[in-house]
N, C-alpha and C. Protein backbone atom coordinates (compact mmCIF):
# COMPACT_ATOMS: atom_id res chain seq x y z
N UNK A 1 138.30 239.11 -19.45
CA UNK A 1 139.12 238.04 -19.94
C UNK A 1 138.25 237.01 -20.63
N UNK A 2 139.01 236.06 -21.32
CA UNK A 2 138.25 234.37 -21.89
C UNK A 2 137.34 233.69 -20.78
N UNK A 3 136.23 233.08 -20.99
CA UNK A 3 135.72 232.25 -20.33
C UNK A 3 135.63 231.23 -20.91
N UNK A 4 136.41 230.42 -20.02
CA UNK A 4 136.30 228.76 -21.00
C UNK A 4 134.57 227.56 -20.74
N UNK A 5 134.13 227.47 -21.74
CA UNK A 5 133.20 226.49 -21.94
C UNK A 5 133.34 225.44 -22.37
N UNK A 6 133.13 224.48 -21.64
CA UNK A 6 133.05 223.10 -21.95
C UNK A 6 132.04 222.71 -22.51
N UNK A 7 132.20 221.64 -23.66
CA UNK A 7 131.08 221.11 -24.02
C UNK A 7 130.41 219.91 -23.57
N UNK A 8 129.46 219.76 -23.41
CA UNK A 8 128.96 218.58 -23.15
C UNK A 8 129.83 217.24 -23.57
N UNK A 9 130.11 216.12 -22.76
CA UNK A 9 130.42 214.75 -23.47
C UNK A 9 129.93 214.45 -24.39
N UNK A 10 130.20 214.04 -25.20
CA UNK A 10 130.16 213.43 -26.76
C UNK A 10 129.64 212.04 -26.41
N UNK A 11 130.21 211.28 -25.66
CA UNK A 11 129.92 209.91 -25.48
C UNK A 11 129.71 209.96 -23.79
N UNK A 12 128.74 208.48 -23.53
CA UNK A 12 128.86 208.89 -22.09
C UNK A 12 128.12 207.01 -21.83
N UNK A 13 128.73 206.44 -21.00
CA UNK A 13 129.08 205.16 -20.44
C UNK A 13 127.88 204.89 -19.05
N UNK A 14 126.57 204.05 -19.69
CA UNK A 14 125.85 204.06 -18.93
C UNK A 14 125.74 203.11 -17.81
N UNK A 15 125.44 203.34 -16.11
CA UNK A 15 126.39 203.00 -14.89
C UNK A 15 124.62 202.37 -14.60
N UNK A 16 125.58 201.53 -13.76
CA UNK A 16 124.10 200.41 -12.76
C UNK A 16 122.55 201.29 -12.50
N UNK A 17 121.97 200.98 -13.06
CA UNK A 17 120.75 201.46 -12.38
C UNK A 17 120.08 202.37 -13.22
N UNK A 18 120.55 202.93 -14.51
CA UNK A 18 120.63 204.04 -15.42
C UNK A 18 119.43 203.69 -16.14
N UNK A 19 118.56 204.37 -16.40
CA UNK A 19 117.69 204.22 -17.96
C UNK A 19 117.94 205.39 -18.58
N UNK A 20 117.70 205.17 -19.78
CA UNK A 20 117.40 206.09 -21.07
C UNK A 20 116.58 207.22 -20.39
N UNK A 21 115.55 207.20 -19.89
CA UNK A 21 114.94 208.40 -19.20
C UNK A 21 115.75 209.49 -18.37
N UNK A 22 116.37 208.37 -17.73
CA UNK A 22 117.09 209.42 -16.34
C UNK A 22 118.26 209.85 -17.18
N UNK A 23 118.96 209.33 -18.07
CA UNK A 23 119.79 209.61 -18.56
C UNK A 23 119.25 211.37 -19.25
N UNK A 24 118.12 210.85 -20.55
CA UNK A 24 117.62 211.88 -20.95
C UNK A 24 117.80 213.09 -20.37
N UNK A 25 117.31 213.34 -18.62
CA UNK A 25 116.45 213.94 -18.02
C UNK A 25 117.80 215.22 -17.92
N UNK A 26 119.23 214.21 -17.32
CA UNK A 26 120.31 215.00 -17.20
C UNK A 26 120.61 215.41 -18.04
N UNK A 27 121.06 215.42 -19.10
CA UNK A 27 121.32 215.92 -20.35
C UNK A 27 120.82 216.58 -21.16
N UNK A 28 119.61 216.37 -21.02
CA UNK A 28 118.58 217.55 -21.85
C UNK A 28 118.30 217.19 -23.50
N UNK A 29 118.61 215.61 -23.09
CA UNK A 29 118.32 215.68 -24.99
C UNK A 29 117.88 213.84 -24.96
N UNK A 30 117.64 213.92 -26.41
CA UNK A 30 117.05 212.46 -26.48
C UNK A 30 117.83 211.29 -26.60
N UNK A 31 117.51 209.79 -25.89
CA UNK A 31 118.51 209.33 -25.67
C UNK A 31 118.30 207.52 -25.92
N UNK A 32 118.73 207.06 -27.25
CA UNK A 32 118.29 205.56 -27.26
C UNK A 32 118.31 204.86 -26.21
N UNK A 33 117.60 203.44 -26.26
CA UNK A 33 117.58 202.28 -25.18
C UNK A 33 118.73 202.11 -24.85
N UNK A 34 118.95 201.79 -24.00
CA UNK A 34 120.26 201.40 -23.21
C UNK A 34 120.56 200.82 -22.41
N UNK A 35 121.82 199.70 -22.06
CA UNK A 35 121.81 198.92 -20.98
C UNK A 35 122.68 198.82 -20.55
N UNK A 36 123.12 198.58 -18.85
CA UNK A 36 124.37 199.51 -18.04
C UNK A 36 125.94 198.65 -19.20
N UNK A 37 126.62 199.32 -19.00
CA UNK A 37 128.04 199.44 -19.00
C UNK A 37 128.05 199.84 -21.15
N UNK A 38 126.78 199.85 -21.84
CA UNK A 38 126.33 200.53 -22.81
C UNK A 38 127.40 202.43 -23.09
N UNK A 39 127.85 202.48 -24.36
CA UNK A 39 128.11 203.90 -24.61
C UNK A 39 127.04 204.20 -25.40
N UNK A 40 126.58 205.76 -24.80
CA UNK A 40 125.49 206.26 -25.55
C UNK A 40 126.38 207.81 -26.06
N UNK A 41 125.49 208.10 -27.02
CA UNK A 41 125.96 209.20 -27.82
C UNK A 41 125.02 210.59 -27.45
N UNK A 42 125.30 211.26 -27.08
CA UNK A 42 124.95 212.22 -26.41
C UNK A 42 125.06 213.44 -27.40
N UNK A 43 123.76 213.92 -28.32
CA UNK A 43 123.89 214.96 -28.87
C UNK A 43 124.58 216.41 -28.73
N UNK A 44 125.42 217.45 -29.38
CA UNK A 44 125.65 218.24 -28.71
C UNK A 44 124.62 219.55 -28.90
N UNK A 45 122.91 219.27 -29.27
CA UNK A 45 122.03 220.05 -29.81
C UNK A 45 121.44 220.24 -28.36
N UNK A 46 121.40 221.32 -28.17
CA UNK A 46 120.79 221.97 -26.63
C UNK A 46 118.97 221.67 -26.46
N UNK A 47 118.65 221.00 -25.80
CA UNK A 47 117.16 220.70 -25.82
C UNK A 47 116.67 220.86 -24.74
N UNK A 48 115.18 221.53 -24.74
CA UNK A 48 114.47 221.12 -23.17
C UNK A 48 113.08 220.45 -23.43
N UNK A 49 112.90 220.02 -22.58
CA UNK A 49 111.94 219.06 -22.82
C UNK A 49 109.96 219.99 -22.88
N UNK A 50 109.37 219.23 -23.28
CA UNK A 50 107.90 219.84 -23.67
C UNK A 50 106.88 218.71 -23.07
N UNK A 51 106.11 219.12 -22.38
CA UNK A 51 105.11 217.63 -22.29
C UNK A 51 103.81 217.30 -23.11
N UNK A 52 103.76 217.01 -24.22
CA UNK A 52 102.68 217.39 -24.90
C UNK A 52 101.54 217.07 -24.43
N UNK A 53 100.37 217.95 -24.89
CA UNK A 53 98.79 217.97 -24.74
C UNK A 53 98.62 217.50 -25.61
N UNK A 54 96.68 217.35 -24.87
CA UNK A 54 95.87 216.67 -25.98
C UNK A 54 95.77 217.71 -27.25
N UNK A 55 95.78 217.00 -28.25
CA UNK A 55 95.47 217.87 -29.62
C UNK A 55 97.13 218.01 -30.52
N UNK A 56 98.08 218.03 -29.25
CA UNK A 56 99.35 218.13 -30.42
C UNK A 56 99.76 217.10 -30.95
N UNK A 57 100.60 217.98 -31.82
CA UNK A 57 101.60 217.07 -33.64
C UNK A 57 102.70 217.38 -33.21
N UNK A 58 103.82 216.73 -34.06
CA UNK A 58 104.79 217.73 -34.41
C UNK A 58 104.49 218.67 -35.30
N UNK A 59 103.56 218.51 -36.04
CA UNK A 59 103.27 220.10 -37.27
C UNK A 59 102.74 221.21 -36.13
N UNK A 60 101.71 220.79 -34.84
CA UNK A 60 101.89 222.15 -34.24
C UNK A 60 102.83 222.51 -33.39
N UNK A 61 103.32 221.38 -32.72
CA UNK A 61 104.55 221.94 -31.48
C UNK A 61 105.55 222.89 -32.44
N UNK A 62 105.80 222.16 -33.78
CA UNK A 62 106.90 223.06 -34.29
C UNK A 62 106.42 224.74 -34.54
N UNK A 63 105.00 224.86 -35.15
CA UNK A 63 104.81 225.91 -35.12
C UNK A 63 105.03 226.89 -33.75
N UNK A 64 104.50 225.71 -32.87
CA UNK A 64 104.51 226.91 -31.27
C UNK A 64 106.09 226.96 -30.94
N UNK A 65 107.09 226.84 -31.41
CA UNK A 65 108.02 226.79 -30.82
C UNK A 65 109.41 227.52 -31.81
N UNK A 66 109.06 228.00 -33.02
CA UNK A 66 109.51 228.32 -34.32
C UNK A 66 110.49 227.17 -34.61
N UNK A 67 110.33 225.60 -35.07
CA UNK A 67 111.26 224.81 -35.04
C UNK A 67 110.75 224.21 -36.57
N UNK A 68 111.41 223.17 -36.74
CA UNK A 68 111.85 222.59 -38.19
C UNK A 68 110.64 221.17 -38.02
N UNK A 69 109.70 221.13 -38.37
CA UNK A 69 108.59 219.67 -38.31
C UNK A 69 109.95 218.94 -38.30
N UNK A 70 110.46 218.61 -39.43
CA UNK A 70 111.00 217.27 -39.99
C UNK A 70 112.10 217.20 -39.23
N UNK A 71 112.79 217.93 -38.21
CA UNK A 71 113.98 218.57 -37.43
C UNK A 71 113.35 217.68 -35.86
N UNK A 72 112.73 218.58 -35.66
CA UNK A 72 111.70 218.26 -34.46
C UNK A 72 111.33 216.28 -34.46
N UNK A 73 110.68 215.84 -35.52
CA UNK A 73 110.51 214.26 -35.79
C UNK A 73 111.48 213.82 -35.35
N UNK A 74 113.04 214.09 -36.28
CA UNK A 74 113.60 213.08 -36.45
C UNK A 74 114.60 213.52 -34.53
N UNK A 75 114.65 214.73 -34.25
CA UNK A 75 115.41 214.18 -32.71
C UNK A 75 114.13 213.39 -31.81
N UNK A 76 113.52 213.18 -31.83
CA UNK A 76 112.13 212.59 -31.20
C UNK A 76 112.10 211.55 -31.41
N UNK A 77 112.45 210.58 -32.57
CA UNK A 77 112.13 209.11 -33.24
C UNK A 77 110.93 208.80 -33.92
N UNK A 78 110.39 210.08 -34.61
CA UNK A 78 109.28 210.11 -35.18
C UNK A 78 108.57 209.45 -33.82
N UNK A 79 107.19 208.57 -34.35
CA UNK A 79 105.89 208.04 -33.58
C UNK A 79 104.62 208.80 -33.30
N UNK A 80 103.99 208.61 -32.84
CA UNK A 80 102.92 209.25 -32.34
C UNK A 80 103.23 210.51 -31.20
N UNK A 81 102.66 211.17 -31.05
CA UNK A 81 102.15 212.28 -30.09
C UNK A 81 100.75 212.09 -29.51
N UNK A 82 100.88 211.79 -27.87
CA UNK A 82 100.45 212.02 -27.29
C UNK A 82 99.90 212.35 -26.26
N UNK A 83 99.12 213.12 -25.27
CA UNK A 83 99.61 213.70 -23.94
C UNK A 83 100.11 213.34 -23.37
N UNK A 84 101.29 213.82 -22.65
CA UNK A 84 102.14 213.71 -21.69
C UNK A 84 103.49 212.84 -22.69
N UNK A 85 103.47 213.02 -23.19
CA UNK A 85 104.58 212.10 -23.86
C UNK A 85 105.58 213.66 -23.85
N UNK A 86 107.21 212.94 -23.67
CA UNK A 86 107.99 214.32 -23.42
C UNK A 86 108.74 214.55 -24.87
N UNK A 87 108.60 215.57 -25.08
CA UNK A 87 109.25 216.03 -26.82
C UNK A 87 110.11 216.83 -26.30
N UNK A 88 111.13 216.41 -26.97
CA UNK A 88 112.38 217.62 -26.87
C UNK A 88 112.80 218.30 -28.14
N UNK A 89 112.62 219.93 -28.05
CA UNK A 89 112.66 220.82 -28.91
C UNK A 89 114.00 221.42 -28.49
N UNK A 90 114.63 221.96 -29.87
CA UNK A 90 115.65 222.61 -29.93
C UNK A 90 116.20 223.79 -29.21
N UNK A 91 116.66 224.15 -28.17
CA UNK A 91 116.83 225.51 -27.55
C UNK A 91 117.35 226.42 -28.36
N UNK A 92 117.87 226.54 -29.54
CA UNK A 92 118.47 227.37 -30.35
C UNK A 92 117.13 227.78 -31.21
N UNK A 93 115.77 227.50 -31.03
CA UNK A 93 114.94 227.68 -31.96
C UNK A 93 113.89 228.98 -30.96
């Protein structure tokens, strides 16, 4: 038979105690500043997170990961790369 899939919320209403991180963390994708009773927009692009090392870009993560540089930047917020900083790459890639 059909299996019904839901999609992720589209929008999602941030509650006492919430940061942008923890928010991130559930959702699996990248997530502006935010402050409680805030609506945030919640991509519906499937992501998991990467912790970068010393030495990476986005010109190499994208290579290690077959993804789009300029794709990769812009869900990230452009900036620097640097270890331990968490990049979220596309799961469809």
């Amino acid at each position: 038979m059909y299996e019904l899939k839901l999609a992720r919320p589209h929008f999602y209403r941030v509650k006492r105690g919430q940061t942008a991180e923890q928010i991130s963390r559930v959702f699996g994708c990248p997530v502006q500043d935010c402050a409680e009773g805030d609506i945030v927009i919640i991509p519906r692009t499937q992501c998991f997170a990467y912790s970068a090392r010393v030495g990476d870009s986005f010109c190499s993560v994208a290579a290690k990961f077959c993804a789009d540089e300029a794709e990769l930047e812009e869900i990230n917020g452009g900036g620097a790369v640097y270890p331990t900083r968490v990049l979220y790459i596309p799961a469809d890639k």
